[in-house]
PDB file of N, CA and C in Angstrom:
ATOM      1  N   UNK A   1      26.071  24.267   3.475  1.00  0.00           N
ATOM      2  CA  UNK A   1      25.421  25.420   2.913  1.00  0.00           C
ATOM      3  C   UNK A   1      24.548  26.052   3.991  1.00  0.00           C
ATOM      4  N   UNK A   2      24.518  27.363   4.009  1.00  0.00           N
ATOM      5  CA  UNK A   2      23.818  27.857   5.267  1.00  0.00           C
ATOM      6  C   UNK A   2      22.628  27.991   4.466  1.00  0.00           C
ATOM      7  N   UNK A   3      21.216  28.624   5.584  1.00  0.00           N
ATOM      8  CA  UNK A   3      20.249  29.108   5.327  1.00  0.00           C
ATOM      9  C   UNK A   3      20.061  30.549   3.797  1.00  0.00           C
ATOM     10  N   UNK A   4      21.447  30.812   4.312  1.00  0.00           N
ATOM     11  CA  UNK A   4      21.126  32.025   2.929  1.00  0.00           C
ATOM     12  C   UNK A   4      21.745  31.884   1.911  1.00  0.00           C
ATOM     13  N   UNK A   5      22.392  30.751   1.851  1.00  0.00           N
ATOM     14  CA  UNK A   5      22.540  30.137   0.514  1.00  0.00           C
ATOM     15  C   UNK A   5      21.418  29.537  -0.073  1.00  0.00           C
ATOM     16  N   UNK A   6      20.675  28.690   0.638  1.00  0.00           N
ATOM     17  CA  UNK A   6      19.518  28.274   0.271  1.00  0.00           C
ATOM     18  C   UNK A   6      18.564  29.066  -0.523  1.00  0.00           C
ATOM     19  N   UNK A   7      18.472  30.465   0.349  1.00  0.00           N
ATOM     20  CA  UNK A   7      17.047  31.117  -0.314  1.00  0.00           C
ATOM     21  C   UNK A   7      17.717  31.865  -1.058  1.00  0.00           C
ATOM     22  N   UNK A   8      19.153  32.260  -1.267  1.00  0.00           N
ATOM     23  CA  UNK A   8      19.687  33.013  -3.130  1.00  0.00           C
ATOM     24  C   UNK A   8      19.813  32.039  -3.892  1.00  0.00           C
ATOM     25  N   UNK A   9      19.399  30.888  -4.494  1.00  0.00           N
ATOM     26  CA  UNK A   9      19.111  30.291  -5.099  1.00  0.00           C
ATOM     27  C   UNK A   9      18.659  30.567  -6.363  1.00  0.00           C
ATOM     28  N   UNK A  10      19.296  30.246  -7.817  1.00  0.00           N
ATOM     29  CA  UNK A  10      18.565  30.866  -8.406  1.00  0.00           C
ATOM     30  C   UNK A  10      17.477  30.146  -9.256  1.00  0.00           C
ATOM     31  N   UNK A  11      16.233  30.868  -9.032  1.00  0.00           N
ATOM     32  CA  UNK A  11      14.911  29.859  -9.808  1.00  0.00           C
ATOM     33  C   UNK A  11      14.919  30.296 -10.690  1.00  0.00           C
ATOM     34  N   UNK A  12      15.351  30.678 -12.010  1.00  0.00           N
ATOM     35  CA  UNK A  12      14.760  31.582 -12.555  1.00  0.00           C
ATOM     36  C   UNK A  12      14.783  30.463 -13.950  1.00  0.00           C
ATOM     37  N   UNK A  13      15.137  29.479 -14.059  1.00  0.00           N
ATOM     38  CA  UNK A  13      15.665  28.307 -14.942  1.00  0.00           C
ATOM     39  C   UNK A  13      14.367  27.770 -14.315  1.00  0.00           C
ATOM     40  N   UNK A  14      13.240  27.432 -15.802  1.00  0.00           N
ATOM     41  CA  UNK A  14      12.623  26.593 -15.608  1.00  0.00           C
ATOM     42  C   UNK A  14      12.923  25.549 -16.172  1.00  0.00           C
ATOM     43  N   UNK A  15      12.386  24.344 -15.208  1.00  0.00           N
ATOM     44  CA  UNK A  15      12.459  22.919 -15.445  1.00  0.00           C
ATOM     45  C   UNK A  15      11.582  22.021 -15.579  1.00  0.00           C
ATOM     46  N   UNK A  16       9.987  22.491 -15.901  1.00  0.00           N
ATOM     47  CA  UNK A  16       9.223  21.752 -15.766  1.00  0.00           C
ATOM     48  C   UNK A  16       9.103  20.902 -17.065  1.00  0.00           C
ATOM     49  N   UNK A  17      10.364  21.502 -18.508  1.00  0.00           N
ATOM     50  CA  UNK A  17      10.096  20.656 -19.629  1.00  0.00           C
ATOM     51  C   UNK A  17      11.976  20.092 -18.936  1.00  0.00           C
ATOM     52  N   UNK A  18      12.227  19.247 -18.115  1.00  0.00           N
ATOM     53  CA  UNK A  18      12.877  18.296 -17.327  1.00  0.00           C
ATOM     54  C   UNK A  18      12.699  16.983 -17.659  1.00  0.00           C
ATOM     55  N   UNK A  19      11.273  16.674 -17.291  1.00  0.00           N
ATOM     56  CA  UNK A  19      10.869  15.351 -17.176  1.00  0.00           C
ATOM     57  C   UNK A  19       9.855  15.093 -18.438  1.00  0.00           C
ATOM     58  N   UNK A  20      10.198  14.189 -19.484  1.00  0.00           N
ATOM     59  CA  UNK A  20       9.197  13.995 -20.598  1.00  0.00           C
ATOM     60  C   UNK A  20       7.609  13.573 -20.346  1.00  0.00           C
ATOM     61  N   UNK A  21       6.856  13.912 -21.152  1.00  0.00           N
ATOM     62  CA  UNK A  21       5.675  13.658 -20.605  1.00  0.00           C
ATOM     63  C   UNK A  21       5.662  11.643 -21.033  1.00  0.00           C
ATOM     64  N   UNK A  22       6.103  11.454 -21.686  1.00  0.00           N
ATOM     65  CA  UNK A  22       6.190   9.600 -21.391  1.00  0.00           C
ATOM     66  C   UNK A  22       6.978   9.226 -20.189  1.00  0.00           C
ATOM     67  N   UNK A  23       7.993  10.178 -19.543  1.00  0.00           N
ATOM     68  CA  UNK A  23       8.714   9.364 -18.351  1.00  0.00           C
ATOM     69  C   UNK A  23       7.220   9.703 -17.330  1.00  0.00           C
ATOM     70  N   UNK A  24       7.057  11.069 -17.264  1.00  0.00           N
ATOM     71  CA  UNK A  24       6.066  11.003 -16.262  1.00  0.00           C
ATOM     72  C   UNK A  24       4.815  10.394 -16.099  1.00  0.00           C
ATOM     73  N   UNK A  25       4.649   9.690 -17.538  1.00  0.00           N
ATOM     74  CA  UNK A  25       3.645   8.844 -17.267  1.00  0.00           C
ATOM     75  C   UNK A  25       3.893   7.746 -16.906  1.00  0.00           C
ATOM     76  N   UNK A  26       5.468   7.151 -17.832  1.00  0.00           N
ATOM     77  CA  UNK A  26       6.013   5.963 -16.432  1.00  0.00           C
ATOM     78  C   UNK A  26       5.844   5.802 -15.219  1.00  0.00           C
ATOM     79  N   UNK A  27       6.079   7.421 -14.512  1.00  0.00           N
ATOM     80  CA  UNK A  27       6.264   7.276 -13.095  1.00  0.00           C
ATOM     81  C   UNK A  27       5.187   7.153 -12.514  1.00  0.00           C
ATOM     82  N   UNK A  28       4.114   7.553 -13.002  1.00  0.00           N
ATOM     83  CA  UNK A  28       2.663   7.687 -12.377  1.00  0.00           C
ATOM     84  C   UNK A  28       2.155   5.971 -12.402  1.00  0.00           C
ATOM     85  N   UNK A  29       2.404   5.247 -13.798  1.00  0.00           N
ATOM     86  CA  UNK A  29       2.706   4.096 -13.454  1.00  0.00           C
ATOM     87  C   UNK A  29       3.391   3.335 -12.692  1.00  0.00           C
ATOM     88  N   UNK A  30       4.880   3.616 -12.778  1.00  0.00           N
ATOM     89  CA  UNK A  30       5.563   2.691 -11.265  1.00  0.00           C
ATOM     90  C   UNK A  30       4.393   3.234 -10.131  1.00  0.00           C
ATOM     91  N   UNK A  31       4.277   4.151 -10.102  1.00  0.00           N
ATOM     92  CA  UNK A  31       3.934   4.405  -7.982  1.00  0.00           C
ATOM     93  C   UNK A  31       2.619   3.564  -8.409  1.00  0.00           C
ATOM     94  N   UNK A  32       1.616   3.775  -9.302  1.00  0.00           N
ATOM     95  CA  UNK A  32       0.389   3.034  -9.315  1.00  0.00           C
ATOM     96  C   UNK A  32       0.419   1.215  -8.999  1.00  0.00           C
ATOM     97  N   UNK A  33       1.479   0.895  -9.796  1.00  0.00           N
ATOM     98  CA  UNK A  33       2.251  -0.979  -9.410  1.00  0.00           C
ATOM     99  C   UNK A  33       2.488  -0.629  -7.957  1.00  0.00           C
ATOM    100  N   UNK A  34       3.504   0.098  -7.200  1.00  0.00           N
ATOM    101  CA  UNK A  34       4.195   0.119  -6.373  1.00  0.00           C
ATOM    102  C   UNK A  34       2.437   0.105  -5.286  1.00  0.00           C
ATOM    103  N   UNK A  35       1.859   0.895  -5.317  1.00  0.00           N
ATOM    104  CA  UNK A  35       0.232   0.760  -4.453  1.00  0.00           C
ATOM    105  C   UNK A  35      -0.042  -0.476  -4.194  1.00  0.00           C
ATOM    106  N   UNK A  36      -0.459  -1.084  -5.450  1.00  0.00           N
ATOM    107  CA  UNK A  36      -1.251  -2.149  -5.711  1.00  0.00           C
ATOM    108  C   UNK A  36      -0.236  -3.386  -5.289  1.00  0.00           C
ATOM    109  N   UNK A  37       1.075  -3.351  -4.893  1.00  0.00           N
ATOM    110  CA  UNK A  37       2.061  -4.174  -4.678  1.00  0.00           C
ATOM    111  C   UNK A  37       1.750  -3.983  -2.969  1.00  0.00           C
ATOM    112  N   UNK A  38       1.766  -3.389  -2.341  1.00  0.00           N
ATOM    113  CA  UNK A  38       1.661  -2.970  -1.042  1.00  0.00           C
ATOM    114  C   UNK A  38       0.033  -3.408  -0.586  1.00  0.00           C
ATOM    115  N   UNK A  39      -0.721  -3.125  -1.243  1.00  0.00           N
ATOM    116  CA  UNK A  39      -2.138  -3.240  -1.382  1.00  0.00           C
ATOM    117  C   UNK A  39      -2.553  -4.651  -1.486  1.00  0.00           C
ATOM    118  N   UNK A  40      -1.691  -5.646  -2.325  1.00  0.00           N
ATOM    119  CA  UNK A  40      -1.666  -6.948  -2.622  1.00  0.00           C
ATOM    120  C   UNK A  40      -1.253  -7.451  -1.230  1.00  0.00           C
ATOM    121  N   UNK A  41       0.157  -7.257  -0.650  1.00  0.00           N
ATOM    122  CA  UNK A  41       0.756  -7.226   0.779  1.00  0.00           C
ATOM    123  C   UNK A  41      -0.045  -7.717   1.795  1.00  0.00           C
ATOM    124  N   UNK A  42      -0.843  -6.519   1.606  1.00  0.00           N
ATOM    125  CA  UNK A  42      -1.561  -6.508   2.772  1.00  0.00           C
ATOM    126  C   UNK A  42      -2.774  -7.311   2.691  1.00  0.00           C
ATOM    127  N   UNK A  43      -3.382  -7.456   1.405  1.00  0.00           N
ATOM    128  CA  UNK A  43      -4.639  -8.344   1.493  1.00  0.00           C
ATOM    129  C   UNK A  43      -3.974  -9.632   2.070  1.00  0.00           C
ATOM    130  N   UNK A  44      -3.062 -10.589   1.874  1.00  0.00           N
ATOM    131  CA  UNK A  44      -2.343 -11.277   1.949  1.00  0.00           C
ATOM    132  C   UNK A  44      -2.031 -11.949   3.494  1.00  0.00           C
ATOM    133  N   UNK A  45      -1.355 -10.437   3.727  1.00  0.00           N
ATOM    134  CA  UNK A  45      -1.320 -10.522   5.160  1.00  0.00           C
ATOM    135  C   UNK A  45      -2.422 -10.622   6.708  1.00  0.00           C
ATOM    136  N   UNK A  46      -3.345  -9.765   5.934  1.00  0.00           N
ATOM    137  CA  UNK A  46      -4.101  -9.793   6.656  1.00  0.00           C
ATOM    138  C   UNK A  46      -5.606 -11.235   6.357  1.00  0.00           C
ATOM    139  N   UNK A  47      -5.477 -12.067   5.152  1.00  0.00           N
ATOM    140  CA  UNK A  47      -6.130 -12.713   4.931  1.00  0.00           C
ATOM    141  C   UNK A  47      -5.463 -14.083   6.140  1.00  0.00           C
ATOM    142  N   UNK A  48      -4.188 -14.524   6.426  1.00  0.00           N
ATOM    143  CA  UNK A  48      -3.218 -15.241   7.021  1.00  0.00           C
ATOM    144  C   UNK A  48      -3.866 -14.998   8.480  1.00  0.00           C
ATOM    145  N   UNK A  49      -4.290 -13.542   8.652  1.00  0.00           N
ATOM    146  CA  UNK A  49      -4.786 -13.609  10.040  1.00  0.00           C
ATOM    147  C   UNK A  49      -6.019 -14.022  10.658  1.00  0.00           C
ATOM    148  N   UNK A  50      -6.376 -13.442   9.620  1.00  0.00           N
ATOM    149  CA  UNK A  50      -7.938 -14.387   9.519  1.00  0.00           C
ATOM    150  C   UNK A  50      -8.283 -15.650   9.388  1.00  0.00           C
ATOM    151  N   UNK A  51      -7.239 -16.091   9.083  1.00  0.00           N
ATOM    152  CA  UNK A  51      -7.141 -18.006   8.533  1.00  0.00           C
ATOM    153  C   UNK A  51      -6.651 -18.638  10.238  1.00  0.00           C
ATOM    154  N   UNK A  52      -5.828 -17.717  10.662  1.00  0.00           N
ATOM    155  CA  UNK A  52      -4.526 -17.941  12.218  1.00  0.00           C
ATOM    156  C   UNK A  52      -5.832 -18.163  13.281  1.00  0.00           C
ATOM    157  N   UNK A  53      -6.684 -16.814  13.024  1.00  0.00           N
ATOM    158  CA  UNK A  53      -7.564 -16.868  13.930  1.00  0.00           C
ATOM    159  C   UNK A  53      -9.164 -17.644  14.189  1.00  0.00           C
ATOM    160  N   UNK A  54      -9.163 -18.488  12.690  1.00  0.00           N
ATOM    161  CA  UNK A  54      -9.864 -19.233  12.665  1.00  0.00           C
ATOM    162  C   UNK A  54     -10.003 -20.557  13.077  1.00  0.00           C
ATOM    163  N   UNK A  55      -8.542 -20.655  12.478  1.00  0.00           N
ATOM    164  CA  UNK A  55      -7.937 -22.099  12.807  1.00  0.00           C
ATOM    165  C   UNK A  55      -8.138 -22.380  14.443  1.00  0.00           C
ATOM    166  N   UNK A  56      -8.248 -21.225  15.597  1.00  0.00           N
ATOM    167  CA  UNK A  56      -8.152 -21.811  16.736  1.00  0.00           C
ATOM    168  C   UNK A  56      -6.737 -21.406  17.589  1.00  0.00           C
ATOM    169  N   UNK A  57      -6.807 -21.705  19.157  1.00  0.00           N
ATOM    170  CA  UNK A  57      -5.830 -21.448  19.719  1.00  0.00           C
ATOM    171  C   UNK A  57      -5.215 -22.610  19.550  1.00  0.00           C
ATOM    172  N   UNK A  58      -5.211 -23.700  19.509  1.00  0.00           N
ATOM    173  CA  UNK A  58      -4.916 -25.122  19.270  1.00  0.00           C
ATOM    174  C   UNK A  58      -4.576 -25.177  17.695  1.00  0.00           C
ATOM    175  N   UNK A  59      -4.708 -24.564  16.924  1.00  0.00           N
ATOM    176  CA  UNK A  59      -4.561 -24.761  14.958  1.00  0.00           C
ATOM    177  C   UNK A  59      -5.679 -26.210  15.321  1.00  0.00           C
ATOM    178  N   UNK A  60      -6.604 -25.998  15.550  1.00  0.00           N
ATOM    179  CA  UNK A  60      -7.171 -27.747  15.203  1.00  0.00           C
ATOM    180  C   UNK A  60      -8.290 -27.370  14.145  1.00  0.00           C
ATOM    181  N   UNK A  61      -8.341 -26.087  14.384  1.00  0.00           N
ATOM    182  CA  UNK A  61     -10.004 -25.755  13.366  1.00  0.00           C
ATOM    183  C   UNK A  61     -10.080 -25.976  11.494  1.00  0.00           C
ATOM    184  N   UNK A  62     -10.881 -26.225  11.179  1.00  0.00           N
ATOM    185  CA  UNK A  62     -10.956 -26.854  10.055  1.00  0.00           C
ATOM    186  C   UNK A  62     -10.997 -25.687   9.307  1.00  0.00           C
ATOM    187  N   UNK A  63     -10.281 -25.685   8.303  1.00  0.00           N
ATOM    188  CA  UNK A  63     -10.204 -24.054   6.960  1.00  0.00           C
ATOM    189  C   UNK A  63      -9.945 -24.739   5.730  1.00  0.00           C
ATOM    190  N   UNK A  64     -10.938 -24.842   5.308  1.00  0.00           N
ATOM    191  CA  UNK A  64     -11.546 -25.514   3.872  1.00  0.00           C
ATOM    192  C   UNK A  64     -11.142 -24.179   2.378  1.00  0.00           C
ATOM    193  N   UNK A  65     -11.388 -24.556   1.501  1.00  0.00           N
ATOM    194  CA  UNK A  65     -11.213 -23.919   0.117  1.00  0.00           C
ATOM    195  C   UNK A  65     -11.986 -22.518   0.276  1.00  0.00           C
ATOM    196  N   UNK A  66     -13.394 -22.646   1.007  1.00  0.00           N
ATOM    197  CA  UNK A  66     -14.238 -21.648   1.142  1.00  0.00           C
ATOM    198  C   UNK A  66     -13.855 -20.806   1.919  1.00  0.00           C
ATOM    199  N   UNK A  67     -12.913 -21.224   2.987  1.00  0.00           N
ATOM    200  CA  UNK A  67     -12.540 -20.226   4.443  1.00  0.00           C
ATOM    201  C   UNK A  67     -11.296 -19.626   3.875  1.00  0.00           C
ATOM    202  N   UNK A  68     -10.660 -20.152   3.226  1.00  0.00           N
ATOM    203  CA  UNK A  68      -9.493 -19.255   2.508  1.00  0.00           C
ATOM    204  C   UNK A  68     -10.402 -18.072   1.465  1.00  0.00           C
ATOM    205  N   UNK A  69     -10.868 -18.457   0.642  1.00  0.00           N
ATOM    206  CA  UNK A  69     -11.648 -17.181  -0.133  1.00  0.00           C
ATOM    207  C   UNK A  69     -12.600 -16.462   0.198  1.00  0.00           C
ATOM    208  N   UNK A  70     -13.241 -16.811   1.667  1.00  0.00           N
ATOM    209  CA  UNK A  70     -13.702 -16.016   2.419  1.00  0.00           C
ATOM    210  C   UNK A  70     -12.451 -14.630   3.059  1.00  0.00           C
ATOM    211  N   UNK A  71     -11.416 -15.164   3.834  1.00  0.00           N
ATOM    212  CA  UNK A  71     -10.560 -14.832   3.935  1.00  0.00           C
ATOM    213  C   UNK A  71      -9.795 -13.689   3.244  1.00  0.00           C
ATOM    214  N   UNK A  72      -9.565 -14.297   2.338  1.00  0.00           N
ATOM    215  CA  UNK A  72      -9.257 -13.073   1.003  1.00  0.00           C
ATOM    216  C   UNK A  72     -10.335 -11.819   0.762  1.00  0.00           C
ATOM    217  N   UNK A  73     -11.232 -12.468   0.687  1.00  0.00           N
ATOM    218  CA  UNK A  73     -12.210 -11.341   0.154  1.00  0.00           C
ATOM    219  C   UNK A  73     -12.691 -10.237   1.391  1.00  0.00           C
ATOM    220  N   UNK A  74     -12.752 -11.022   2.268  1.00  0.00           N
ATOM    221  CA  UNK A  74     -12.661  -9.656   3.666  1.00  0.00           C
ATOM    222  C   UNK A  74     -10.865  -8.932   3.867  1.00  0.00           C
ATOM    223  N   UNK A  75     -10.391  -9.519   3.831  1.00  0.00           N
ATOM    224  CA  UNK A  75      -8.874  -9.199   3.891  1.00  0.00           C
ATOM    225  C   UNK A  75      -8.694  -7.850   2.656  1.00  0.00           C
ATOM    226  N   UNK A  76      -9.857  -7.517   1.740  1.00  0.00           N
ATOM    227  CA  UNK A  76      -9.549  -6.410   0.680  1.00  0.00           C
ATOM    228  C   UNK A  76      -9.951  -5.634   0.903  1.00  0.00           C
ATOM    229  N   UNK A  77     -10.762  -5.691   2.482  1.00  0.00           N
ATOM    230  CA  UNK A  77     -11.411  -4.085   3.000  1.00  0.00           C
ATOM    231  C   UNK A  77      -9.710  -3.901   4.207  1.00  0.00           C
ATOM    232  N   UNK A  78      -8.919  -4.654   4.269  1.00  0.00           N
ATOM    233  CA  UNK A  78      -7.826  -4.438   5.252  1.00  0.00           C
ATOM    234  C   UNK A  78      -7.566  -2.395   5.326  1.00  0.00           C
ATOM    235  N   UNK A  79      -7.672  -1.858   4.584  1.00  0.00           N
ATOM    236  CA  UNK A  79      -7.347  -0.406   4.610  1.00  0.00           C
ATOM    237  C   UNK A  79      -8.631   0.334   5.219  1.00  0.00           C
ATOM    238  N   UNK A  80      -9.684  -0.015   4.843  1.00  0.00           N
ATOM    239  CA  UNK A  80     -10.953   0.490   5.897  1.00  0.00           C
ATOM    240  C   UNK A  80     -10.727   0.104   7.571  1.00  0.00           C
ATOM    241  N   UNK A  81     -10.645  -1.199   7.406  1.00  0.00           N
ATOM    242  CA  UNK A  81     -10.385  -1.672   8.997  1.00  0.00           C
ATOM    243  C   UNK A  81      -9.078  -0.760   9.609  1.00  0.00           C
ATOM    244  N   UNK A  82      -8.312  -0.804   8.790  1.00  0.00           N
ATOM    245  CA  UNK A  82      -7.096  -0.171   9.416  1.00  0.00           C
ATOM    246  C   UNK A  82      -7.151   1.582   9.954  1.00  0.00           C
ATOM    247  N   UNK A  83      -8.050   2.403   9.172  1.00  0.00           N
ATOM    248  CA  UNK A  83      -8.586   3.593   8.927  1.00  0.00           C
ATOM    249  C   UNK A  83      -9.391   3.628  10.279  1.00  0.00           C
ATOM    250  N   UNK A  84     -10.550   2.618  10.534  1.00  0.00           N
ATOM    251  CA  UNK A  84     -11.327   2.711  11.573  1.00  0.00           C
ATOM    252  C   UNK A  84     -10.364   2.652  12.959  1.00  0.00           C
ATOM    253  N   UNK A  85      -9.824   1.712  13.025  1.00  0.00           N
ATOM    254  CA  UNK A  85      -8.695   1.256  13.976  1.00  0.00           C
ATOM    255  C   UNK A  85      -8.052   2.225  14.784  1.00  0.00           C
ATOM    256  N   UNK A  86      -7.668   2.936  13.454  1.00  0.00           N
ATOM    257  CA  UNK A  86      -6.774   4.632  14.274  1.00  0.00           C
ATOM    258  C   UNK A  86      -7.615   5.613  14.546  1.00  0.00           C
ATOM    259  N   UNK A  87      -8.811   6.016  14.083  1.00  0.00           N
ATOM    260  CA  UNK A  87      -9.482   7.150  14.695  1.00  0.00           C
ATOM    261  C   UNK A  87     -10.923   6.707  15.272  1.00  0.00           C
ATOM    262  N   UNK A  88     -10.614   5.521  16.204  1.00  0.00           N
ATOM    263  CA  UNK A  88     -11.453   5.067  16.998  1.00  0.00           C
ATOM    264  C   UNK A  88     -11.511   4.853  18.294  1.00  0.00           C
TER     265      UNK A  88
END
């Protein structure tokens, strides 16, 4: 399709009653899971690094019940750190 097929297009068919207002609240739900799934990810991931880098260059360092939920709980600012990271 060329460029001027594109813009004769005809809009004139609205579609905004398309999508039901319960699907679109589905969807606003999936992407909200889909965040918090990514968001979970990363606390996760980045809590592992914090544990990697505690433990030592040797893994000999001691990481008790407390150093894991320490871990976690700094690991839930991971999107601030990451934010600072790039425009720093």
């Amino acid at each position: 399709m060329s460029i001027k097929g594109i813009l004769n297009v005809d809009r004139s068919v609205d579609t905004a009653p398309a999508v039901s207002p319960e699907d679109g609240l589905a969807d606003m739900f999936l992407g909200l899971v889909w965040l918090g799934t990514f968001y979970v990810i990363g606390i996760i991931w980045t809590s592992l690094a914090f544990i990697d880098r505690w433990r030592g260059p040797h893994g000999t360092g001691n990481i008790t019940y407390v150093s894991v939920l320490s871990a976690l709980g700094l690991g839930a600012a991971w999107p601030v750190v990451l934010v600072i990271g790039i425009f720093r």
